[in-house]
Protein backbone atom coordinates (compact mmCIF):
# COMPACT_ATOMS: atom_id res chain seq x y z
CA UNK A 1 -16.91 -33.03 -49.12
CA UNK A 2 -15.93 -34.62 -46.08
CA UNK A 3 -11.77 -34.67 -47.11
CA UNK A 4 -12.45 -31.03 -48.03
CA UNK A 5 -13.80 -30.48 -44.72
CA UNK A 6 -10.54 -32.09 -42.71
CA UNK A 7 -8.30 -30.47 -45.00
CA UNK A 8 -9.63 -27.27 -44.69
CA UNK A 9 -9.49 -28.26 -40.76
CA UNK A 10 -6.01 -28.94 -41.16
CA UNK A 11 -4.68 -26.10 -42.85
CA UNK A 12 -6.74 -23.81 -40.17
CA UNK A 13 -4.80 -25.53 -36.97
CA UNK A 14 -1.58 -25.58 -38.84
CA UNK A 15 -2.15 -22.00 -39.45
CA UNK A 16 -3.26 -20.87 -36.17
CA UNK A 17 -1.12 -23.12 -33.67
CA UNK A 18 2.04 -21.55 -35.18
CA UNK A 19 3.59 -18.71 -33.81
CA UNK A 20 3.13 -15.36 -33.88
CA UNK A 21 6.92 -14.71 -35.09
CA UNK A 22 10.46 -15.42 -34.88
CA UNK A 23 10.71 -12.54 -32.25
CA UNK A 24 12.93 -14.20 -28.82
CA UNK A 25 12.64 -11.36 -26.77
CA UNK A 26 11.08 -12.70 -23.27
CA UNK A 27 7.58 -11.69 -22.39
CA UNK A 28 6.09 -11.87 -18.45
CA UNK A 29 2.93 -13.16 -18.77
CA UNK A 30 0.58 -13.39 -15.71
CA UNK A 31 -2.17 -15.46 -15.29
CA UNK A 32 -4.41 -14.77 -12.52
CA UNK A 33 -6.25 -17.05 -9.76
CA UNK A 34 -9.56 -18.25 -11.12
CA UNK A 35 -8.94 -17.39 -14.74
CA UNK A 36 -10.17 -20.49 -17.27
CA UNK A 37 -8.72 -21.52 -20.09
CA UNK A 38 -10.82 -19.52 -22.49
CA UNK A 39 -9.77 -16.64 -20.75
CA UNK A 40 -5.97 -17.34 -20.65
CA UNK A 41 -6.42 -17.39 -24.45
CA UNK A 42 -7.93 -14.39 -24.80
CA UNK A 43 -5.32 -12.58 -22.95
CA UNK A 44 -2.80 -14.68 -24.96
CA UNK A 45 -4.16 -13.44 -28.03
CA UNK A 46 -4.40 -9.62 -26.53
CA UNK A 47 -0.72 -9.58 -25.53
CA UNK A 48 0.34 -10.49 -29.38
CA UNK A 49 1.34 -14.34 -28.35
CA UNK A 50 -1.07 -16.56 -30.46
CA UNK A 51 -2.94 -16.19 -33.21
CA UNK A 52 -6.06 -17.35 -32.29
CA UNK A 53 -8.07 -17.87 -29.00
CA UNK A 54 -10.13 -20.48 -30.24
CA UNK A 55 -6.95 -23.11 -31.59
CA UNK A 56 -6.01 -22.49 -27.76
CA UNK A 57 -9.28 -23.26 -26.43
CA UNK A 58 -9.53 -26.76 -28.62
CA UNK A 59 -5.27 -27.54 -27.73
CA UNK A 60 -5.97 -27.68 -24.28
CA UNK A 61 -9.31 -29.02 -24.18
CA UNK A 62 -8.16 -32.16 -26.78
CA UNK A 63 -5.01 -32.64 -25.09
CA UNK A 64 -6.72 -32.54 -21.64
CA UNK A 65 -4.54 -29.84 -20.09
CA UNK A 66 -7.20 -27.23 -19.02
CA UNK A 67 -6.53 -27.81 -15.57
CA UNK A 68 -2.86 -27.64 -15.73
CA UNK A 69 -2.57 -24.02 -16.25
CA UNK A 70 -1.56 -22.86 -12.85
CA UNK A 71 -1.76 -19.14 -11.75
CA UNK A 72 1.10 -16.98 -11.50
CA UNK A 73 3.99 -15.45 -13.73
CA UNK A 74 5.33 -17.28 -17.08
CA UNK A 75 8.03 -16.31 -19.19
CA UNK A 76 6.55 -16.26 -23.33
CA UNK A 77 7.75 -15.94 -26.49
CA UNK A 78 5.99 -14.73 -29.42
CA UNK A 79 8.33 -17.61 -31.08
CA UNK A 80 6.82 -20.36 -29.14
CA UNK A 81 3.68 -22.52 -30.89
CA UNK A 82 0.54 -23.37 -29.02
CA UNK A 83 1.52 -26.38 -27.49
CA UNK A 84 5.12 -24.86 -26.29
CA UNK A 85 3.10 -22.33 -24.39
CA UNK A 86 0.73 -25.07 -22.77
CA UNK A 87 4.09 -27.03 -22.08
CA UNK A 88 5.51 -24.00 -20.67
CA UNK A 89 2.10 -23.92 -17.89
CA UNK A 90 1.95 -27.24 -17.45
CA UNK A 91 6.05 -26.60 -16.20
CA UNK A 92 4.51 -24.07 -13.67
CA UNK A 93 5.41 -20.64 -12.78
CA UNK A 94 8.35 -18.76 -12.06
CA UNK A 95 5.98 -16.56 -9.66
CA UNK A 96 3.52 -17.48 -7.68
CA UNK A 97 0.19 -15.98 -6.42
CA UNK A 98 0.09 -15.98 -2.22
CA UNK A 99 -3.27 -14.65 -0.49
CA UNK A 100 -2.51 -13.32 3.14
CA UNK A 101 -6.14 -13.38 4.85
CA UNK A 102 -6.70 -10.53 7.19
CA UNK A 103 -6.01 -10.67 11.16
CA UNK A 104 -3.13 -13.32 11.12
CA UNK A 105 -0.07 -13.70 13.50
CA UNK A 106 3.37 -13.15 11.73
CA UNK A 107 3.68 -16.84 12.17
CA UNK A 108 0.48 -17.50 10.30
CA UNK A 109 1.61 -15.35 7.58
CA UNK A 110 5.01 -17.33 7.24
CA UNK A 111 3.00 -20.30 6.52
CA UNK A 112 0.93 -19.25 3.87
CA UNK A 113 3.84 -18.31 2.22
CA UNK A 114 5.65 -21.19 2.55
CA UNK A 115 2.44 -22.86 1.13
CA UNK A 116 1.65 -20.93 -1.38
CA UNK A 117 5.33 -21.22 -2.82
CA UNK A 118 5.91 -24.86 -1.93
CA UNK A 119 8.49 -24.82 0.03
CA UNK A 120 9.43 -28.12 1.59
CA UNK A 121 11.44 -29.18 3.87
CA UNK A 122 14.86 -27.30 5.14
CA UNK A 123 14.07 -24.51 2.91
CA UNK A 124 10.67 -24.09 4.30
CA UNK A 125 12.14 -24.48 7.82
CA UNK A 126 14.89 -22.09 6.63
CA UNK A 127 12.83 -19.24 5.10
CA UNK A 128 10.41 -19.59 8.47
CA UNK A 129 13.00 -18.74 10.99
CA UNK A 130 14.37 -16.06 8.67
CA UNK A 131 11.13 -14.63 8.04
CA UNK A 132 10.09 -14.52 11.75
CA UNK A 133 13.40 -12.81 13.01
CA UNK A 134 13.14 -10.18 9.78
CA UNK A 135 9.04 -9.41 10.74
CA UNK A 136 10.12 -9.21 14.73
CA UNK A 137 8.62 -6.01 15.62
CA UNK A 138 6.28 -5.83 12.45
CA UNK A 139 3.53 -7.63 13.60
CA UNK A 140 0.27 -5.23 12.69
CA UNK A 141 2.19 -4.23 9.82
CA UNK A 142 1.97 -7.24 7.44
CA UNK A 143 -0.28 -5.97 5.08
CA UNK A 144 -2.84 -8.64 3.85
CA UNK A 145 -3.22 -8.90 0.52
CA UNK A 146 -2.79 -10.89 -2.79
CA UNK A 147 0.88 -10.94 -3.80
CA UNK A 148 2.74 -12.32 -6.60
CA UNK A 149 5.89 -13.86 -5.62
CA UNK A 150 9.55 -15.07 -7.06
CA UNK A 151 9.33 -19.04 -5.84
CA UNK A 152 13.26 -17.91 -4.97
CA UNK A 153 11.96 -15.08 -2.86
CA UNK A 154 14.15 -14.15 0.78
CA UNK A 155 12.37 -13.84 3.19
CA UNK A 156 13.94 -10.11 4.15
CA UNK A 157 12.34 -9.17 0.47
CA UNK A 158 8.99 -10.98 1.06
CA UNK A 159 9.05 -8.79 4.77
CA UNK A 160 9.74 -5.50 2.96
CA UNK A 161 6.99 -6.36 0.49
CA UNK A 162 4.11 -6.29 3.22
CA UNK A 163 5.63 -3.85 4.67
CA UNK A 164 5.74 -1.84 1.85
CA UNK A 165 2.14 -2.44 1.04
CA UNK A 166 1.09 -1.34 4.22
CA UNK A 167 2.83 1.79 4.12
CA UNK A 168 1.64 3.11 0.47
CA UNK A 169 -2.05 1.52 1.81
CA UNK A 170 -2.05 3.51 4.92
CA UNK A 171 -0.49 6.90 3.26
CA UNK A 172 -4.10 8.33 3.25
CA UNK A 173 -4.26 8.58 6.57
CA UNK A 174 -1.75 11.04 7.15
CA UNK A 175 -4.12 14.00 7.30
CA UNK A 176 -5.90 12.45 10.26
CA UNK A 177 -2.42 12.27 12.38
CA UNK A 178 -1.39 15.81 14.16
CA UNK A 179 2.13 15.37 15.67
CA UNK A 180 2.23 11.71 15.29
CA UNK A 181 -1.61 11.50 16.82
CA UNK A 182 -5.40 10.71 16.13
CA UNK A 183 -7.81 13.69 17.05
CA UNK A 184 -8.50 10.59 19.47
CA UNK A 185 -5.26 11.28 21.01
CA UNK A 186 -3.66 7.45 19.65
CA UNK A 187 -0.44 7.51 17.99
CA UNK A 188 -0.22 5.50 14.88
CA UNK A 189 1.43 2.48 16.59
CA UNK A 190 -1.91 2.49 19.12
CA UNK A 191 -4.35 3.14 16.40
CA UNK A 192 -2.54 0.00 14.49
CA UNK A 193 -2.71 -2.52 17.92
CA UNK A 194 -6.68 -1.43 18.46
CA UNK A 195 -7.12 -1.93 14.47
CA UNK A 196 -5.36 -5.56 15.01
CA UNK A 197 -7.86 -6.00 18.09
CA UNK A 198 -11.19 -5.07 15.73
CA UNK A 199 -9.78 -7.55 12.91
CA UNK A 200 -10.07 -10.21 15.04
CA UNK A 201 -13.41 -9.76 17.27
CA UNK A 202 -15.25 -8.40 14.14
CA UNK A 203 -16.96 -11.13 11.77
CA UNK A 204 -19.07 -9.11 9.63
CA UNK A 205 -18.23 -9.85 6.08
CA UNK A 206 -19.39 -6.40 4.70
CA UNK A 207 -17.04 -4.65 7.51
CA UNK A 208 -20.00 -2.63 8.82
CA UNK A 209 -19.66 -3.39 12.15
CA UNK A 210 -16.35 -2.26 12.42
CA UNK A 211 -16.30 1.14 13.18
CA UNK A 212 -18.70 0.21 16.09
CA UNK A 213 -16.63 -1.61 17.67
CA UNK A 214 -14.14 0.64 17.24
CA UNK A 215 -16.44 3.35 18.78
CA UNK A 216 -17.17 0.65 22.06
CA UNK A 217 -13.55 0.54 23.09
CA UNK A 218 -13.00 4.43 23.12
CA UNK A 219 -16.21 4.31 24.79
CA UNK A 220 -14.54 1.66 27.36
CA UNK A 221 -11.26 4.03 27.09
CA UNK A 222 -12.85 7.01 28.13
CA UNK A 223 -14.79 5.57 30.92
CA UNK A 224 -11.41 3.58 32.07
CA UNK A 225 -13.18 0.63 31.50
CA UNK A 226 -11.09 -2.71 30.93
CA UNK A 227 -11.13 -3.17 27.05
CA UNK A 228 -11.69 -6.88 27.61
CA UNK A 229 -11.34 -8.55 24.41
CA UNK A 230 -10.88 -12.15 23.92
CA UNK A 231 -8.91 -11.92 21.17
CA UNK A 232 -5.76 -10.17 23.32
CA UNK A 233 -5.86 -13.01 25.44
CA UNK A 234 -5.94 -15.87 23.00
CA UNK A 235 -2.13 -13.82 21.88
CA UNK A 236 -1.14 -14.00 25.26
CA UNK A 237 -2.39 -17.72 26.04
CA UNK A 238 -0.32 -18.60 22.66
CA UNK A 239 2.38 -16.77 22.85
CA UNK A 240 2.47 -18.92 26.34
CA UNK A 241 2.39 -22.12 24.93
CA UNK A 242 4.36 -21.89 21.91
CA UNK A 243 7.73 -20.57 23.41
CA UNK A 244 9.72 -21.00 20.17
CA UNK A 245 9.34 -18.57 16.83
CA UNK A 246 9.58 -21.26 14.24
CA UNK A 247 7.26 -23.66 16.27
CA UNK A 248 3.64 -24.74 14.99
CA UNK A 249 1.29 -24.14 17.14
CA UNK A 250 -1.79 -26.13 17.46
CA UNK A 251 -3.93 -23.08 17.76
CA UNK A 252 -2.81 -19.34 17.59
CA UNK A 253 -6.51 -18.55 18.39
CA UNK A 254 -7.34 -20.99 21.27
CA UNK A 255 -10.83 -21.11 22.97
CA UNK A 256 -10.53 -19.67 26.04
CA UNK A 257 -10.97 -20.83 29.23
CA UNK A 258 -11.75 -19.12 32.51
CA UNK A 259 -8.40 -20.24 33.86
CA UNK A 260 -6.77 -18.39 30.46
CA UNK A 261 -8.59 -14.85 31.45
CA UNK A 262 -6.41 -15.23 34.55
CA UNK A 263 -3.35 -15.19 32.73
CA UNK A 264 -0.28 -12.36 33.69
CA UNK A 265 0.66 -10.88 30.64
CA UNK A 266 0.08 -7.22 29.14
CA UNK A 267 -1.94 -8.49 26.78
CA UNK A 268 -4.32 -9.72 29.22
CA UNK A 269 -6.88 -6.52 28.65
CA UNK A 270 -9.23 -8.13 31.22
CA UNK A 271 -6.56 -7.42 34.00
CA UNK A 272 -4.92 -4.55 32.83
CA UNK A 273 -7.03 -1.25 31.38
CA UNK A 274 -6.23 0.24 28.24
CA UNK A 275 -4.62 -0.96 24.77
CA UNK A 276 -2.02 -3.59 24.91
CA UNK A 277 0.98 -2.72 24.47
CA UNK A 278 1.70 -4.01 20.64
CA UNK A 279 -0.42 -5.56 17.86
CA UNK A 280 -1.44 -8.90 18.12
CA UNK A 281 -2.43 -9.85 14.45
CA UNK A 282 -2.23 -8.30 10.85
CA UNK A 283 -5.09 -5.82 10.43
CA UNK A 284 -6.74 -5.29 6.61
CA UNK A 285 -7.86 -1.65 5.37
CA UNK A 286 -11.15 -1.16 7.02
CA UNK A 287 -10.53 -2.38 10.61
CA UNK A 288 -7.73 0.62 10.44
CA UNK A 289 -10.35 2.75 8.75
CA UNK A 290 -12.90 2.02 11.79
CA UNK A 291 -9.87 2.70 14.63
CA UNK A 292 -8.91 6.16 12.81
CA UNK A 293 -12.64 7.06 12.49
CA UNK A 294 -14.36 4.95 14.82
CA UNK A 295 -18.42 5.43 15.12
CA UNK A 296 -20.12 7.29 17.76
CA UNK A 297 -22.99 5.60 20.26
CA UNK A 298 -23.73 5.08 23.42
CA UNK A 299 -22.79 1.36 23.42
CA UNK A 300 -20.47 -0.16 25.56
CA UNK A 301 -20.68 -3.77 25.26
CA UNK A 302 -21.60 -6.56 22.05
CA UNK A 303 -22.04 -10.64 21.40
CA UNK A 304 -22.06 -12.25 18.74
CA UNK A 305 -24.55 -14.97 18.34
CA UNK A 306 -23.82 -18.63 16.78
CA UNK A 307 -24.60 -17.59 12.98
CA UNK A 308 -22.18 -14.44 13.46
CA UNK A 309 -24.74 -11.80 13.99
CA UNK A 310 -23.82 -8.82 16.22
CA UNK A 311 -25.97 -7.61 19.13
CA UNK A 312 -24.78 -4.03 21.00
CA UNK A 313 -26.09 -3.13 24.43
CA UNK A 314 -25.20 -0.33 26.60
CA UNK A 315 -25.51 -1.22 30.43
CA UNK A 316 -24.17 -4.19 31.34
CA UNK A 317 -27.53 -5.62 32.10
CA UNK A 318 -28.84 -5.46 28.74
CA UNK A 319 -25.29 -6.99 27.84
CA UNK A 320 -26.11 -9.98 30.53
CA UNK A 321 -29.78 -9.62 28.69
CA UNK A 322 -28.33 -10.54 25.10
CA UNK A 323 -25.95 -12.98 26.50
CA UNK A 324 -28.66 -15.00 27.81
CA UNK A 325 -30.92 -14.79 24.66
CA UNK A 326 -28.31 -15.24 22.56
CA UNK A 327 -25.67 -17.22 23.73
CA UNK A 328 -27.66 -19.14 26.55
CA UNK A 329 -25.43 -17.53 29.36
């Protein structure tokens, strides 16, 4: 019973490792971050390139290579066995999946990248400075996203790819612009630089706080009120003290000091009312949604307390009120 039991074991795996057919044609196969091995079969066995899920599941689990299927884009074969398709993961992608986080410099971007790709060494140093002079004037306009890109990518091609996101992304929001303007009275470029201001001060997960903010600096506008937002001045202080493009700074979000709200730039929004005068990070979807409809109140001023929990006030004493409860000003 026992010999029938491996043979008929045998003749199942021989079977079911094979290949689908003798078809060479090549097939882009993506596997996604997070997806386990079970799962990669399953969408192996959906796209027609094994026969069975389960003779995947036990190959990689007996042979140990679970963990070796990395995520991005592979190039199958409904001719390949099994184990040539595990061989082919364990070889790694031609693509690769790169996450840009919301509210990052262009030269935060670059990085993760660079990272997410591997690059090492001159080429990374190479695609850096290429990618920094191509995104020169783009900064706000990065879109942040998950991409999925060629390991031999240029950098002018990954530039035109966030670009590109942002544009189709942002398409809705045509109907809210009359001759290049927000009923608000901001032109896109504005509406993008107070959008790249709100990605960085807010830290509310589920984005509801947002269009509050957003609503507290028109309030601040309209009153000609100094915007005063920290996070303007941490791009000034390090633009300051990283002079170079390709540099690495130790922090492109310093913690300020009372000497660094003194500092002379435009971007200074302590000194100087009103926005400043470009964007100073990569905003995501709903900190543009909150500057194109920002929310009405009477609020002028906010903290945010150690655990990240926002608290509004409207006269500046309440402000000096919270700050003190809070923050232990």
């Amino acid at each position: 019973m026992i010999a029938f039991g491996l043979l008929g074991g045998f003749v199942w795996w021989n079977l079911n490792s094979r290949s689908v057919s003798n078809d060479e044609t090549p097939v882009s196969f993506i596997v996604t971050k997070g997806k386990s091995a079970s799962q990669v079969g399953q969408l192996l066995y959906q796209e027609g390139l094994i026969k069975n899920p389960l003779a995947f599941k036990i190959y990689v689990q007996m042979t140990g290579k679970a963990d070796k299927i990395q995520a991005g884009e592979f190039e199958l074969k409904k001719s390949m066995t099994i184990s040539e398709i595990v061989d082919s993961f364990g070889k790694g992608p031609k693509e690769l999946w790169v996450t840009i986080p919301e509210g990052l410099r262009n030269e935060e971007v670059v990085e993760k990248i660079i990272a997410g790709l591997e690059m090492k060494g001159e080429k990374a140093n190479s695609f850096r400075n290429d990618f920094l002079m191509k995104a020169k004037g783009e900064e706000g306009y990065l879109f942040p996203n998950t991409y999925l890109f060629p390991r031999d990518v240029t950098a002018e091609a990954a530039v035109s790819r966030l670009t590109g996101l942002f544009e189709s992304q942002t398409a809705k929001f045509d109907n809210e612009f009359t001759n290049g303007k927000t009923k608000e009275g901001l032109t896109i470029e504005q509406i993008v630089t107070l959008a790249s201001i709100i990605e960085r001060e807010a830290k509310d997960e589920d984005k509801l706080e947002r269009p509050i903010i957003a609503g507290i600096y028109f309030n601040r506008m309209e009153t000609g009120m100094a915007l005063q937002a920290d996070a303007s001045v941490q791009y000034a202080v390090a633009n300051s003290r990283c002079k170079t493009q390709s540099v690495k700074c130790e922090s492109w979000w310093p913690i300020l000091t009372r000497d660094d709200l003194e500092i002379e730039s435009p971007y200074n929004i302590y000194k100087y009312n009103g926005l400043p005068p470009a964007p100073i990070a990569n905003p995501g979807l709903s900190s543009i949604e909150a500057a194109v409809g920002p929310e009405d109140s009477d609020y002028f001023y906010y903290i945010h307390d150690p655990q990240g929990k926002i608290h509004y006030a409207k006269s500046l004493d309440e402000h000096n009120e919270n700050a003190r409860k809070y923050l232990g000003k």
